[in-house]
PDB file of N, CA and C in Angstrom:
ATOM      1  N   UNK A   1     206.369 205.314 148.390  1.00  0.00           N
ATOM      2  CA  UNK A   1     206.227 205.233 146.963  1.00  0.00           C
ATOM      3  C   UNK A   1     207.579 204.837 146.387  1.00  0.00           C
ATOM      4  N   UNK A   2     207.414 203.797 145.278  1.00  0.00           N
ATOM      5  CA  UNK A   2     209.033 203.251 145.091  1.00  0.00           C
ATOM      6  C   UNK A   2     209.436 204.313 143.613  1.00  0.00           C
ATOM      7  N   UNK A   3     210.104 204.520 143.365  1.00  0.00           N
ATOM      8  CA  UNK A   3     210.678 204.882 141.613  1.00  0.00           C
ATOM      9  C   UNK A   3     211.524 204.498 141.301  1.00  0.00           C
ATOM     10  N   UNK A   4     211.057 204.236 139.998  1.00  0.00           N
ATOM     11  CA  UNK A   4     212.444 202.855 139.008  1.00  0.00           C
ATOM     12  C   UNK A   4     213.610 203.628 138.758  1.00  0.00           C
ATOM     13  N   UNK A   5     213.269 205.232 137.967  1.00  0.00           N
ATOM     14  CA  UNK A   5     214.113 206.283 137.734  1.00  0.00           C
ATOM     15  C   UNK A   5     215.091 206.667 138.375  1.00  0.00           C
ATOM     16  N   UNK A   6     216.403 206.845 138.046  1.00  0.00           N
ATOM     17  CA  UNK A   6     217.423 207.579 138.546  1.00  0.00           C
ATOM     18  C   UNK A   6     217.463 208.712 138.071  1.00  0.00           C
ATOM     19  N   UNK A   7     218.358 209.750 138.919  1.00  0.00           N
ATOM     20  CA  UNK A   7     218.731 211.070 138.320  1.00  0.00           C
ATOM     21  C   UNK A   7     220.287 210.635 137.782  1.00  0.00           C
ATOM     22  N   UNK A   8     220.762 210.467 136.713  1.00  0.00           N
ATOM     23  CA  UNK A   8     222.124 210.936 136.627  1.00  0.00           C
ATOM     24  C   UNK A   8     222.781 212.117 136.879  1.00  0.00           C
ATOM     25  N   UNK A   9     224.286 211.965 136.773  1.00  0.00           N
ATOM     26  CA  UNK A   9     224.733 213.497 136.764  1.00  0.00           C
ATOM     27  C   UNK A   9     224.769 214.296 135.588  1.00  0.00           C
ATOM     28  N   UNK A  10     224.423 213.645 134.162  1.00  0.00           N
ATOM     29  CA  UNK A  10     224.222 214.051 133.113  1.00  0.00           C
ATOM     30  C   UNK A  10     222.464 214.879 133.532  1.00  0.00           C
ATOM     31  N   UNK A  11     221.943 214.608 134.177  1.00  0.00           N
ATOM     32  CA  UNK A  11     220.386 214.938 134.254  1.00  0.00           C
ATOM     33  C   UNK A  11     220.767 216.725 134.055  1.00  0.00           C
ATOM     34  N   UNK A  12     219.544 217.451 133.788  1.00  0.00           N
ATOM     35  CA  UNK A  12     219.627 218.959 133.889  1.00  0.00           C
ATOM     36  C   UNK A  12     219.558 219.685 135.123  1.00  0.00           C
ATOM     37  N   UNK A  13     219.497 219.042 136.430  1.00  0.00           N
ATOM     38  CA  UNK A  13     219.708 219.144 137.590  1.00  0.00           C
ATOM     39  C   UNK A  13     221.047 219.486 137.944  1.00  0.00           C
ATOM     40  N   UNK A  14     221.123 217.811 137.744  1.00  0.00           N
ATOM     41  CA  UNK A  14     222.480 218.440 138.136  1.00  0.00           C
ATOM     42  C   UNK A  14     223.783 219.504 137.445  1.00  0.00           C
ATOM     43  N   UNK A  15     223.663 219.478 136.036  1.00  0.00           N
ATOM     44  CA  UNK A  15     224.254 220.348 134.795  1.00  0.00           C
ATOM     45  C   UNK A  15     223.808 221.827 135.262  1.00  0.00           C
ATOM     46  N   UNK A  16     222.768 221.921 136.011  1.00  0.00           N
ATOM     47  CA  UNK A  16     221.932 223.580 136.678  1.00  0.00           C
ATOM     48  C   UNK A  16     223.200 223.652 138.156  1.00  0.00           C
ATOM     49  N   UNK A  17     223.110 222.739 138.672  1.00  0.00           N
ATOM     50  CA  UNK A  17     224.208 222.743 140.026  1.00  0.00           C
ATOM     51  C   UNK A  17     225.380 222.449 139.712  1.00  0.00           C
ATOM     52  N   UNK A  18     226.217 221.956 138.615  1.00  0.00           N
ATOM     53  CA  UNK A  18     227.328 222.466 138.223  1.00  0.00           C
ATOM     54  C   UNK A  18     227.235 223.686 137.544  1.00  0.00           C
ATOM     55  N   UNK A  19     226.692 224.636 136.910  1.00  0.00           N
ATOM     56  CA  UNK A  19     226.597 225.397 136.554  1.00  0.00           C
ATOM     57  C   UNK A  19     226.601 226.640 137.866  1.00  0.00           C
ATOM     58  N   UNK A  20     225.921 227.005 138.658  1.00  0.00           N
ATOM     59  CA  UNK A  20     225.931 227.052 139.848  1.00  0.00           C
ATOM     60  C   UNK A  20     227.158 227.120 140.527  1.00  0.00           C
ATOM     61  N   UNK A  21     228.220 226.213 140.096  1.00  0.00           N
ATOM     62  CA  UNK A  21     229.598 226.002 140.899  1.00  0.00           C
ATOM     63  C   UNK A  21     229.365 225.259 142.306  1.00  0.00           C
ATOM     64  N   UNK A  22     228.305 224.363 142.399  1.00  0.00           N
ATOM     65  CA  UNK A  22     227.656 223.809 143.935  1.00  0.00           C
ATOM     66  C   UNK A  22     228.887 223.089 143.883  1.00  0.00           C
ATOM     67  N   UNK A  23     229.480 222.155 142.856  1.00  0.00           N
ATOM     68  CA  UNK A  23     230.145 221.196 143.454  1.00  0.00           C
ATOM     69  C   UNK A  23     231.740 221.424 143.558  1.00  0.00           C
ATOM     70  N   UNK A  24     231.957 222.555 143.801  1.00  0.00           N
ATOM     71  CA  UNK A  24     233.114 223.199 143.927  1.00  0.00           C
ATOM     72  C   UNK A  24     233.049 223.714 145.744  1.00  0.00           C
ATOM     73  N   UNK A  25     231.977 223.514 146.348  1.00  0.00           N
ATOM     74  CA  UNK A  25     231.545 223.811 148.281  1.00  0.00           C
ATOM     75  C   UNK A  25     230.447 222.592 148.693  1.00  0.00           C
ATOM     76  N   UNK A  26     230.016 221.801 148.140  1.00  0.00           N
ATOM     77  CA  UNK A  26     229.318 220.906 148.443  1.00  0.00           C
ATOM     78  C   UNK A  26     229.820 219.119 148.005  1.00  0.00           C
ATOM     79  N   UNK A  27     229.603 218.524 149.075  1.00  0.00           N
ATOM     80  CA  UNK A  27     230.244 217.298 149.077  1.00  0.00           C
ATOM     81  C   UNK A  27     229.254 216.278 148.033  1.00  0.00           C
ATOM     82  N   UNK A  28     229.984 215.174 147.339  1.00  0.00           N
ATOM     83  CA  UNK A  28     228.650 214.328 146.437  1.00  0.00           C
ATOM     84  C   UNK A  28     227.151 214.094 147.075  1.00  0.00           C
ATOM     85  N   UNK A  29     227.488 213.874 148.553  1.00  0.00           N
ATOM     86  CA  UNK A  29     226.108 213.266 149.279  1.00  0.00           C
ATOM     87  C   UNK A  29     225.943 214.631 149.777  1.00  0.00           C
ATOM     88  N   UNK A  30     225.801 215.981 149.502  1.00  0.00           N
ATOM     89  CA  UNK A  30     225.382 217.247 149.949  1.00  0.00           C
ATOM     90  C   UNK A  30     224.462 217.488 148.517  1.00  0.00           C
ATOM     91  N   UNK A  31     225.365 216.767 147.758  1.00  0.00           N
ATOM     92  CA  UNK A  31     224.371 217.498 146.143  1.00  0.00           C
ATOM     93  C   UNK A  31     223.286 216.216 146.078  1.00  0.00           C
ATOM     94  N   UNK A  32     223.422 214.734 145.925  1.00  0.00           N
ATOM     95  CA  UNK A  32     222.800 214.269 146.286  1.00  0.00           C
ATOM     96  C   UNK A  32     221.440 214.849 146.891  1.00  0.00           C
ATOM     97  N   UNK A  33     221.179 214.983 148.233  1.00  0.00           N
ATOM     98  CA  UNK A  33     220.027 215.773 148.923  1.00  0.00           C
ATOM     99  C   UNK A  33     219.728 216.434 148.429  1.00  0.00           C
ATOM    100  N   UNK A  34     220.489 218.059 148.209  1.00  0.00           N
ATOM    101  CA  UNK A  34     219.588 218.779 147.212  1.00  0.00           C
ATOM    102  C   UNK A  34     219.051 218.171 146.100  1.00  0.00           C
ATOM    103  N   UNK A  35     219.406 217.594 145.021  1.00  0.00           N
ATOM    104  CA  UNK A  35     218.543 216.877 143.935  1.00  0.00           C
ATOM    105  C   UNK A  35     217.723 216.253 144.545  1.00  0.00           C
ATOM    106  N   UNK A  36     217.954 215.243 145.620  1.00  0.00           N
ATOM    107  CA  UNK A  36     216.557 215.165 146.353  1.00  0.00           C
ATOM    108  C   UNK A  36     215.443 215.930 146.399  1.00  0.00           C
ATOM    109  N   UNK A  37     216.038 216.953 147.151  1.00  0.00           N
ATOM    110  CA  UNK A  37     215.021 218.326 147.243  1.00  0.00           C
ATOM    111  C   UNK A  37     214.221 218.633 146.507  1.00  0.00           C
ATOM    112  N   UNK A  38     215.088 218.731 145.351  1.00  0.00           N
ATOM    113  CA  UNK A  38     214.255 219.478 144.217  1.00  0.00           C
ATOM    114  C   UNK A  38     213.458 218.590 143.560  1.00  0.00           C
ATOM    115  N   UNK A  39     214.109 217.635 142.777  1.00  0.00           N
ATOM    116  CA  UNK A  39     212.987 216.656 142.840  1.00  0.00           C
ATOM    117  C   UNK A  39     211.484 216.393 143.600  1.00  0.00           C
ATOM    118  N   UNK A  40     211.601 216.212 144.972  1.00  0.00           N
ATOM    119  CA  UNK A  40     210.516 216.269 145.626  1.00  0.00           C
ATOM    120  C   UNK A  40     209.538 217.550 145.757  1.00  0.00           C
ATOM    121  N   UNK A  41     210.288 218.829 145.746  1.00  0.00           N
ATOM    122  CA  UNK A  41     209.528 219.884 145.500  1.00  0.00           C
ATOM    123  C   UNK A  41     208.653 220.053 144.448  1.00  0.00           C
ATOM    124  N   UNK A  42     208.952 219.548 143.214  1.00  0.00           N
ATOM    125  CA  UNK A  42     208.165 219.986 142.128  1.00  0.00           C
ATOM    126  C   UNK A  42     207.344 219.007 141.825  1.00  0.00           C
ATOM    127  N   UNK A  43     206.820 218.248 142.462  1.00  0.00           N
ATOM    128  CA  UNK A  43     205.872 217.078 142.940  1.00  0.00           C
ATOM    129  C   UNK A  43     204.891 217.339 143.302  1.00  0.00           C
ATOM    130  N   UNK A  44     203.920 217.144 142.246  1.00  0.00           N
ATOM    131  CA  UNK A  44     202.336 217.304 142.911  1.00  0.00           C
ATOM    132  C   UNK A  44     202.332 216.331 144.849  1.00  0.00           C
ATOM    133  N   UNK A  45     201.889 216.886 145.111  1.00  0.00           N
ATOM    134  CA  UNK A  45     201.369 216.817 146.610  1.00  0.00           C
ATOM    135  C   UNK A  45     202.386 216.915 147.940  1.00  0.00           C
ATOM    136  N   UNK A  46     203.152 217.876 147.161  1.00  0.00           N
ATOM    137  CA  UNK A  46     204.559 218.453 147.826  1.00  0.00           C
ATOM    138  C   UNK A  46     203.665 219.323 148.734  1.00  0.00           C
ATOM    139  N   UNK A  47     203.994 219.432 150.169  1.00  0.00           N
ATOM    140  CA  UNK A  47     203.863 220.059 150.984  1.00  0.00           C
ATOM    141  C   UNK A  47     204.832 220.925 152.322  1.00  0.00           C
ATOM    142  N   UNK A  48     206.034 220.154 151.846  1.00  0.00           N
ATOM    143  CA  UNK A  48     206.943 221.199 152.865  1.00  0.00           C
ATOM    144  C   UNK A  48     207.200 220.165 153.790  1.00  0.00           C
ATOM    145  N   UNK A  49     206.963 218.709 153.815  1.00  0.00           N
ATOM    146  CA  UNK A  49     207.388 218.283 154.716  1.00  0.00           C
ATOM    147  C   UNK A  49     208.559 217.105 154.721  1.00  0.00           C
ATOM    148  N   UNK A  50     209.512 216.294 155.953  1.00  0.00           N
ATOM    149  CA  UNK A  50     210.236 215.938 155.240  1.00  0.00           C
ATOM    150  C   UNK A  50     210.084 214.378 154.836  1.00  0.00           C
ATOM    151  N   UNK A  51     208.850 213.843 155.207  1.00  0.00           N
ATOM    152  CA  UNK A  51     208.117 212.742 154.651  1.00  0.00           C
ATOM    153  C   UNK A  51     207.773 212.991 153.178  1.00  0.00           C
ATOM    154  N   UNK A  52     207.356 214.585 153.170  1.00  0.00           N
ATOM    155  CA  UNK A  52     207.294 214.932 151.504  1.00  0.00           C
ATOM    156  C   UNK A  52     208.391 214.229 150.123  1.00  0.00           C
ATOM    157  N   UNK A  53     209.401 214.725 151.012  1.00  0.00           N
ATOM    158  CA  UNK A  53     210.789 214.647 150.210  1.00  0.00           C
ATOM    159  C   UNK A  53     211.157 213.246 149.924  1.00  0.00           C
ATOM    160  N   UNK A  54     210.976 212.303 151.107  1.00  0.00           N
ATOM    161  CA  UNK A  54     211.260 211.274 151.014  1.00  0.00           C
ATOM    162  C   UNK A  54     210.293 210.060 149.883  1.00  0.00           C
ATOM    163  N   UNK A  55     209.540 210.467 150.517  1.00  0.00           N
ATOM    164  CA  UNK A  55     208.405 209.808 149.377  1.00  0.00           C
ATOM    165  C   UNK A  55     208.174 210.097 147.756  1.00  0.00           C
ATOM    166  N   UNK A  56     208.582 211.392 147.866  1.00  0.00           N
ATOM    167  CA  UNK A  56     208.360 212.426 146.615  1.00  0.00           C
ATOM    168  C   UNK A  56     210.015 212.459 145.874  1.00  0.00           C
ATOM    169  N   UNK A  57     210.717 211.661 146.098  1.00  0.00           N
ATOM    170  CA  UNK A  57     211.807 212.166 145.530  1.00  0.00           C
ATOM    171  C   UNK A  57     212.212 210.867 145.258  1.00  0.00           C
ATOM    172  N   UNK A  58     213.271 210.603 144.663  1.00  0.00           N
ATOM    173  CA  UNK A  58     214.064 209.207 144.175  1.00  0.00           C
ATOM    174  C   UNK A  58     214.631 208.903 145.163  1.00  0.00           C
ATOM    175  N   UNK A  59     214.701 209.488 146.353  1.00  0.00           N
ATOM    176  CA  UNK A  59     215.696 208.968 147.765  1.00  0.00           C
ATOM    177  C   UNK A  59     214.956 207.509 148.028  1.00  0.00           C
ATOM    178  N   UNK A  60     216.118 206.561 148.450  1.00  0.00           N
ATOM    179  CA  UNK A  60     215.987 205.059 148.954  1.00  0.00           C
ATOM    180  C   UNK A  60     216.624 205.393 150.604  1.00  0.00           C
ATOM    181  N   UNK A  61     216.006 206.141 151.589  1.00  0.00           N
ATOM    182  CA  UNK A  61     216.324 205.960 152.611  1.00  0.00           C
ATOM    183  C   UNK A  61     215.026 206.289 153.548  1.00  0.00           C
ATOM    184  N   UNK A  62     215.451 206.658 154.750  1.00  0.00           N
ATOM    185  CA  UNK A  62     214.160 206.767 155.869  1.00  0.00           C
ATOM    186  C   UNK A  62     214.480 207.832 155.860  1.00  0.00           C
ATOM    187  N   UNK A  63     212.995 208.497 156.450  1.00  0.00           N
ATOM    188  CA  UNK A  63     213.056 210.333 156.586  1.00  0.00           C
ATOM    189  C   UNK A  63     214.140 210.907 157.322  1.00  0.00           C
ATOM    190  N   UNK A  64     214.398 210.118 158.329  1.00  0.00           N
ATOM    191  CA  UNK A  64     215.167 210.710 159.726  1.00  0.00           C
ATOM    192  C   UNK A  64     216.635 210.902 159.010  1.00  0.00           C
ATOM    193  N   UNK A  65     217.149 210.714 157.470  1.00  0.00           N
ATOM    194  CA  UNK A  65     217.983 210.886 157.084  1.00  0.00           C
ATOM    195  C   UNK A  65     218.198 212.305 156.573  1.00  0.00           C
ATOM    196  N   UNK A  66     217.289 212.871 155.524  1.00  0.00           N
ATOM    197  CA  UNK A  66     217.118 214.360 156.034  1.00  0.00           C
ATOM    198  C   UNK A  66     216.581 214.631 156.877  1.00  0.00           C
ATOM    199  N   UNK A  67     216.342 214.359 157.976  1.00  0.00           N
ATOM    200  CA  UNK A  67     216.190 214.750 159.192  1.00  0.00           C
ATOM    201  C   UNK A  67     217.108 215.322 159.449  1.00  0.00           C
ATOM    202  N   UNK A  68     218.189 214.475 159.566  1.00  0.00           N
ATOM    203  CA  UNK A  68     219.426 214.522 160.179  1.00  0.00           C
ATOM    204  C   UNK A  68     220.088 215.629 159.235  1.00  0.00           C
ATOM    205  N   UNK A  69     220.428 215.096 158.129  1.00  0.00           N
ATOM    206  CA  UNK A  69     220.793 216.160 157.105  1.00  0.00           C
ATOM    207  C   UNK A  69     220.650 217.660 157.498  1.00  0.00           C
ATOM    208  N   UNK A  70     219.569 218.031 157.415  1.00  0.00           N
ATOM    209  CA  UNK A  70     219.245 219.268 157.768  1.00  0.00           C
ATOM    210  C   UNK A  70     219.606 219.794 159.289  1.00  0.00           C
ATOM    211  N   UNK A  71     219.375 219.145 159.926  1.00  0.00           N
ATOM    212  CA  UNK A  71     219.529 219.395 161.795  1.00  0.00           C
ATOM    213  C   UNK A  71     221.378 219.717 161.737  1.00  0.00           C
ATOM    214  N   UNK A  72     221.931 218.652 161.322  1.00  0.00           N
ATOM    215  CA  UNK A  72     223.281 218.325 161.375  1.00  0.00           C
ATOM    216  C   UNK A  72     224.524 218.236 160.735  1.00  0.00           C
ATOM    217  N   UNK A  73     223.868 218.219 159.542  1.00  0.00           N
ATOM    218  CA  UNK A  73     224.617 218.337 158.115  1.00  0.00           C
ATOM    219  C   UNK A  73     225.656 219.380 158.212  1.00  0.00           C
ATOM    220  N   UNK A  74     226.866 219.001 157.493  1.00  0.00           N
ATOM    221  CA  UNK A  74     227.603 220.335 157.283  1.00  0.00           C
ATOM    222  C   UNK A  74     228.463 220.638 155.791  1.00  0.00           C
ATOM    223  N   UNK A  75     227.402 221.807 155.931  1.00  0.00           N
ATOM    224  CA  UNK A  75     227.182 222.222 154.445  1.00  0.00           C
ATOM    225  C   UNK A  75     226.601 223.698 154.324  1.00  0.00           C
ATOM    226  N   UNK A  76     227.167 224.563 153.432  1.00  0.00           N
ATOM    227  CA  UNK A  76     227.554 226.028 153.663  1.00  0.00           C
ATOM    228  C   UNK A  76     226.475 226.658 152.938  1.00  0.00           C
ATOM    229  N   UNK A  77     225.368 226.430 153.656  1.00  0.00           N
ATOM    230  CA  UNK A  77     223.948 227.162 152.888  1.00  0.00           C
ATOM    231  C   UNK A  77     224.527 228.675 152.765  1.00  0.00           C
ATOM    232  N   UNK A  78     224.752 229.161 153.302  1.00  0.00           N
ATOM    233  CA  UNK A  78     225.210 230.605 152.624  1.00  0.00           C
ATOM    234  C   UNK A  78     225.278 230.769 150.771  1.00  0.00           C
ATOM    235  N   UNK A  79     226.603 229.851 150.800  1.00  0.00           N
ATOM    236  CA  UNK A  79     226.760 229.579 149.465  1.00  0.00           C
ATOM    237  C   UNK A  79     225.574 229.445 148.680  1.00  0.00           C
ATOM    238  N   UNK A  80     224.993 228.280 149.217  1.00  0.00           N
ATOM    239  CA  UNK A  80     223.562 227.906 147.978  1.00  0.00           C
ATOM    240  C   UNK A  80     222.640 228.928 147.748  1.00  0.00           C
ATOM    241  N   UNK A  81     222.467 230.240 149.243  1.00  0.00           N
ATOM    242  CA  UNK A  81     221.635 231.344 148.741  1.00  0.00           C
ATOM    243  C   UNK A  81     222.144 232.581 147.915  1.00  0.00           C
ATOM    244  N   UNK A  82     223.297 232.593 148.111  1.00  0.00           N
ATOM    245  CA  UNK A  82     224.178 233.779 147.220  1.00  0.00           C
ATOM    246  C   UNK A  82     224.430 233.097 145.355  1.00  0.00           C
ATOM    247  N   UNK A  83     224.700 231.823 145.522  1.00  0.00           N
ATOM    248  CA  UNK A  83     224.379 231.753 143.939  1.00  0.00           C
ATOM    249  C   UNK A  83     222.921 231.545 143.558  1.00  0.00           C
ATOM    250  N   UNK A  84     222.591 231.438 144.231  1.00  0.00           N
ATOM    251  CA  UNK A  84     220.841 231.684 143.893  1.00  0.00           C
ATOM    252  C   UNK A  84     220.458 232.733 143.795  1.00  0.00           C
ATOM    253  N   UNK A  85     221.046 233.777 144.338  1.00  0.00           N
ATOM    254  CA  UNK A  85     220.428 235.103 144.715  1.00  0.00           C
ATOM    255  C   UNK A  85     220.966 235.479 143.266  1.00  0.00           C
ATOM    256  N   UNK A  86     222.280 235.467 142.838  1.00  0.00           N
ATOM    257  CA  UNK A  86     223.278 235.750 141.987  1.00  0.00           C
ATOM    258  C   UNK A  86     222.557 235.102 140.524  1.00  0.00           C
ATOM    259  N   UNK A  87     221.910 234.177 140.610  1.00  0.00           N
ATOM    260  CA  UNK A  87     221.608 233.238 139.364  1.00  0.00           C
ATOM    261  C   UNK A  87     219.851 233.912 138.913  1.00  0.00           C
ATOM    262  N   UNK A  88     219.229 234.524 139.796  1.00  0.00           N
ATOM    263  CA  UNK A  88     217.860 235.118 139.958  1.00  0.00           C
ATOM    264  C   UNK A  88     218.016 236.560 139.155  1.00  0.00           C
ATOM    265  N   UNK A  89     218.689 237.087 139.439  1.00  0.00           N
ATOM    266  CA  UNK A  89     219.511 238.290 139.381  1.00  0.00           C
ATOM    267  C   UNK A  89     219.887 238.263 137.973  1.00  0.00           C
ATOM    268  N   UNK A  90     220.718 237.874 137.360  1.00  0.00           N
ATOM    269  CA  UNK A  90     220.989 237.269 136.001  1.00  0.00           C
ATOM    270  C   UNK A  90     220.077 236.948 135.139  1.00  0.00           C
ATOM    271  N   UNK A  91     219.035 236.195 135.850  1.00  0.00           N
ATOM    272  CA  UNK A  91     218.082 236.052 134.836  1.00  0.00           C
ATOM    273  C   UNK A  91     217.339 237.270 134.591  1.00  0.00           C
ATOM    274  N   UNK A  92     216.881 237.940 135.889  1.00  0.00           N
ATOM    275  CA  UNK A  92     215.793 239.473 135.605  1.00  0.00           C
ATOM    276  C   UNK A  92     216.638 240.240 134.586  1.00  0.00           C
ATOM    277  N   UNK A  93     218.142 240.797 134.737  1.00  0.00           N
ATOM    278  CA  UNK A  93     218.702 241.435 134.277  1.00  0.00           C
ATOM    279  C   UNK A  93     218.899 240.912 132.203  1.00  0.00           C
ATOM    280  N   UNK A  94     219.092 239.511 132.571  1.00  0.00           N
ATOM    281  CA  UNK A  94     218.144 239.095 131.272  1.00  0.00           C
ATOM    282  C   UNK A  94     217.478 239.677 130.184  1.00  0.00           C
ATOM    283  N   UNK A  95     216.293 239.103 130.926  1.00  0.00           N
ATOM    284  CA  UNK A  95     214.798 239.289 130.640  1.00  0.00           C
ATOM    285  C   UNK A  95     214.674 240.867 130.243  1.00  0.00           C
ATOM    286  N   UNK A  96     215.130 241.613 131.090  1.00  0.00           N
ATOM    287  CA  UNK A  96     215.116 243.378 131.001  1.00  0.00           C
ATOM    288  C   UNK A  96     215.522 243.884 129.702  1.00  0.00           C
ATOM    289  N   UNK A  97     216.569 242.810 129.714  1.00  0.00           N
ATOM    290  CA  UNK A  97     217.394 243.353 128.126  1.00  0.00           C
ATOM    291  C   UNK A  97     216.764 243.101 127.351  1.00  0.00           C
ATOM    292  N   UNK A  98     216.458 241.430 126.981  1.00  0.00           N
ATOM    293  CA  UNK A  98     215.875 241.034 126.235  1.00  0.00           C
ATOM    294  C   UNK A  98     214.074 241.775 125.710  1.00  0.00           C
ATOM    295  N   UNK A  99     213.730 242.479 126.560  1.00  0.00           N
ATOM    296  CA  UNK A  99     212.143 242.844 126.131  1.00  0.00           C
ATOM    297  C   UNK A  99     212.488 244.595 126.356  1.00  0.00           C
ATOM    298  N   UNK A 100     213.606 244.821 126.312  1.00  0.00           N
ATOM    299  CA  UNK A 100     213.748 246.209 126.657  1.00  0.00           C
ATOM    300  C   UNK A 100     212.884 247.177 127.464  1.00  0.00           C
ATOM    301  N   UNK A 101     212.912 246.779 128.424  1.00  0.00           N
ATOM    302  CA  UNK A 101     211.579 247.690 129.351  1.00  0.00           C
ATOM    303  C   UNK A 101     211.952 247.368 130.791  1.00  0.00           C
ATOM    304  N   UNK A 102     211.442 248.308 131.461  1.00  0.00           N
ATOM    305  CA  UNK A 102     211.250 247.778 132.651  1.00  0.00           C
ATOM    306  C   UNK A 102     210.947 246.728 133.260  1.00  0.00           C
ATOM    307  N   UNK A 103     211.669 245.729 133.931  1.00  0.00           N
ATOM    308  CA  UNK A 103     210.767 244.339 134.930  1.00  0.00           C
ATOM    309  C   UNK A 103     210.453 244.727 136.139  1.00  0.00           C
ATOM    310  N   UNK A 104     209.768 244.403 136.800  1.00  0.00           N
ATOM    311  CA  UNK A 104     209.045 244.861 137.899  1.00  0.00           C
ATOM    312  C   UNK A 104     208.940 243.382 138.649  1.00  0.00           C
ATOM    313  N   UNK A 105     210.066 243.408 139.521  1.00  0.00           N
ATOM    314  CA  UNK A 105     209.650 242.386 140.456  1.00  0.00           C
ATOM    315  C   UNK A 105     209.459 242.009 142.060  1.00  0.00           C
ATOM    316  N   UNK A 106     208.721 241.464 142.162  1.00  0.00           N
ATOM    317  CA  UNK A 106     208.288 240.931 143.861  1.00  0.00           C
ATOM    318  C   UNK A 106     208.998 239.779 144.728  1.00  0.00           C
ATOM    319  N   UNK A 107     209.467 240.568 145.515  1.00  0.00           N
ATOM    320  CA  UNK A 107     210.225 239.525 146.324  1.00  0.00           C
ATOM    321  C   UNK A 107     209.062 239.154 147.915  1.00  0.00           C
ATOM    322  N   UNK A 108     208.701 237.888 147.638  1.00  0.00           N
ATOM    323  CA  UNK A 108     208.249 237.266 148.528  1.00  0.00           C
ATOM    324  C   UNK A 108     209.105 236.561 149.841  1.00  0.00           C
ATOM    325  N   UNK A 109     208.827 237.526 150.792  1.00  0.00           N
ATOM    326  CA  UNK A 109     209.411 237.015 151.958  1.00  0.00           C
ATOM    327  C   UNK A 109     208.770 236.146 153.148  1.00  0.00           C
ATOM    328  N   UNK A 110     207.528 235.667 152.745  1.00  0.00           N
ATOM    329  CA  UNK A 110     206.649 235.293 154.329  1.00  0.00           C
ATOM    330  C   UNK A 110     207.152 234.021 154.458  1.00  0.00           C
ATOM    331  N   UNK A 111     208.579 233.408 153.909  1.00  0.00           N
ATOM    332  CA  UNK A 111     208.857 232.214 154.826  1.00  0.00           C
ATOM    333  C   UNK A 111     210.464 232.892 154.909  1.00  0.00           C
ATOM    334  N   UNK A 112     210.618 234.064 154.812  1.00  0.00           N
ATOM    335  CA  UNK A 112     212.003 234.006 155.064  1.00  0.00           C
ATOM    336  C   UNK A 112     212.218 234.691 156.756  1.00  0.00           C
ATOM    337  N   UNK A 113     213.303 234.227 157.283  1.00  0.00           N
ATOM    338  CA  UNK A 113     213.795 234.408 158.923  1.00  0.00           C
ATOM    339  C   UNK A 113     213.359 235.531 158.814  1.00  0.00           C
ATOM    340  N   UNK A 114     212.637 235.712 160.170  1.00  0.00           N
ATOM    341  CA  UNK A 114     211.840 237.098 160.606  1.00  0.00           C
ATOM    342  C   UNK A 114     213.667 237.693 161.637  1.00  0.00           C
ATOM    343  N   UNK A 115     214.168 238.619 161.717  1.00  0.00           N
ATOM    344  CA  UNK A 115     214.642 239.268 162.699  1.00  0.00           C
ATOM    345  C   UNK A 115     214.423 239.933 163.908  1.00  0.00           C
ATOM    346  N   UNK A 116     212.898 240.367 163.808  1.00  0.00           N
ATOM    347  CA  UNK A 116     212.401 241.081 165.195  1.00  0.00           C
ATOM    348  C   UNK A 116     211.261 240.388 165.405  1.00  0.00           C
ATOM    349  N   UNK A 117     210.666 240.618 166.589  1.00  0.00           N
ATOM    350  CA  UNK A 117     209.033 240.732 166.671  1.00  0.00           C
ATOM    351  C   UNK A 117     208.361 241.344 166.171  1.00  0.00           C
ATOM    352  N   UNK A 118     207.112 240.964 165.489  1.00  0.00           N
ATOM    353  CA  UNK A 118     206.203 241.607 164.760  1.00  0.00           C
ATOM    354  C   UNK A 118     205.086 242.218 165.863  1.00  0.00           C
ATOM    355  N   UNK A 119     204.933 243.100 165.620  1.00  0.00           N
ATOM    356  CA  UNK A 119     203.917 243.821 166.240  1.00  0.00           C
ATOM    357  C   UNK A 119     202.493 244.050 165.842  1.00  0.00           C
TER     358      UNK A 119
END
């Protein structure tokens, strides 16, 4: 699928990942991909895969590029889950204030790294 559209760095993407501080541990073509990412994620007929992304996102390359990306890339996902975790966090604590009450929330784990065997 082709798209005429660019993301700038003015886009709210990326203004969310400077905000974030991404580009203070992540290289231009590290943020690049992620805006990929995301882009392609919020794409009707997004499925998790990385033909998804490619097709589904403004990327002009072949899959085997996040392929590679991901397999090989070096780039400090740690980081991207701790300000995420940190930026999630902020918002509930938010929200709490803002409606004065209790929030009650669910953390969904069934795609996150299992540590043991399940029994």
């Amino acid at each position: 699928m082709s798209h005429d559209n660019r993301i700038t760095e003015n886009s709210a993407i990326y203004q969310y990942l400077f905000k974030l501080n991404f580009m203070l541990y992540f290289t231009k073509p590290v943020i690049r991909h992620i805006v990929e990412f995301i882009i392609a994620a919020v794409q009707k007929g997004y499925s998790g895969t990385v033909t998804d992304i490619v097709n589904l996102s403004f990327a002009h390359c072949h899959r085997t590029t996040f392929g590679k990306f991901l397999s090989q890339g070096v780039w400090n996902i740690e980081y991207a889950w701790r300000a995420i975790r940190r930026e999630v966090i902020r918002i509930i604590y938010q929200l709490s204030q803002t409606h004065k009450s209790p929030l009650f929330v669910i953390f969904d784990d069934t795609i996150a790294e299992k540590t043991k065997l399940s029994l």
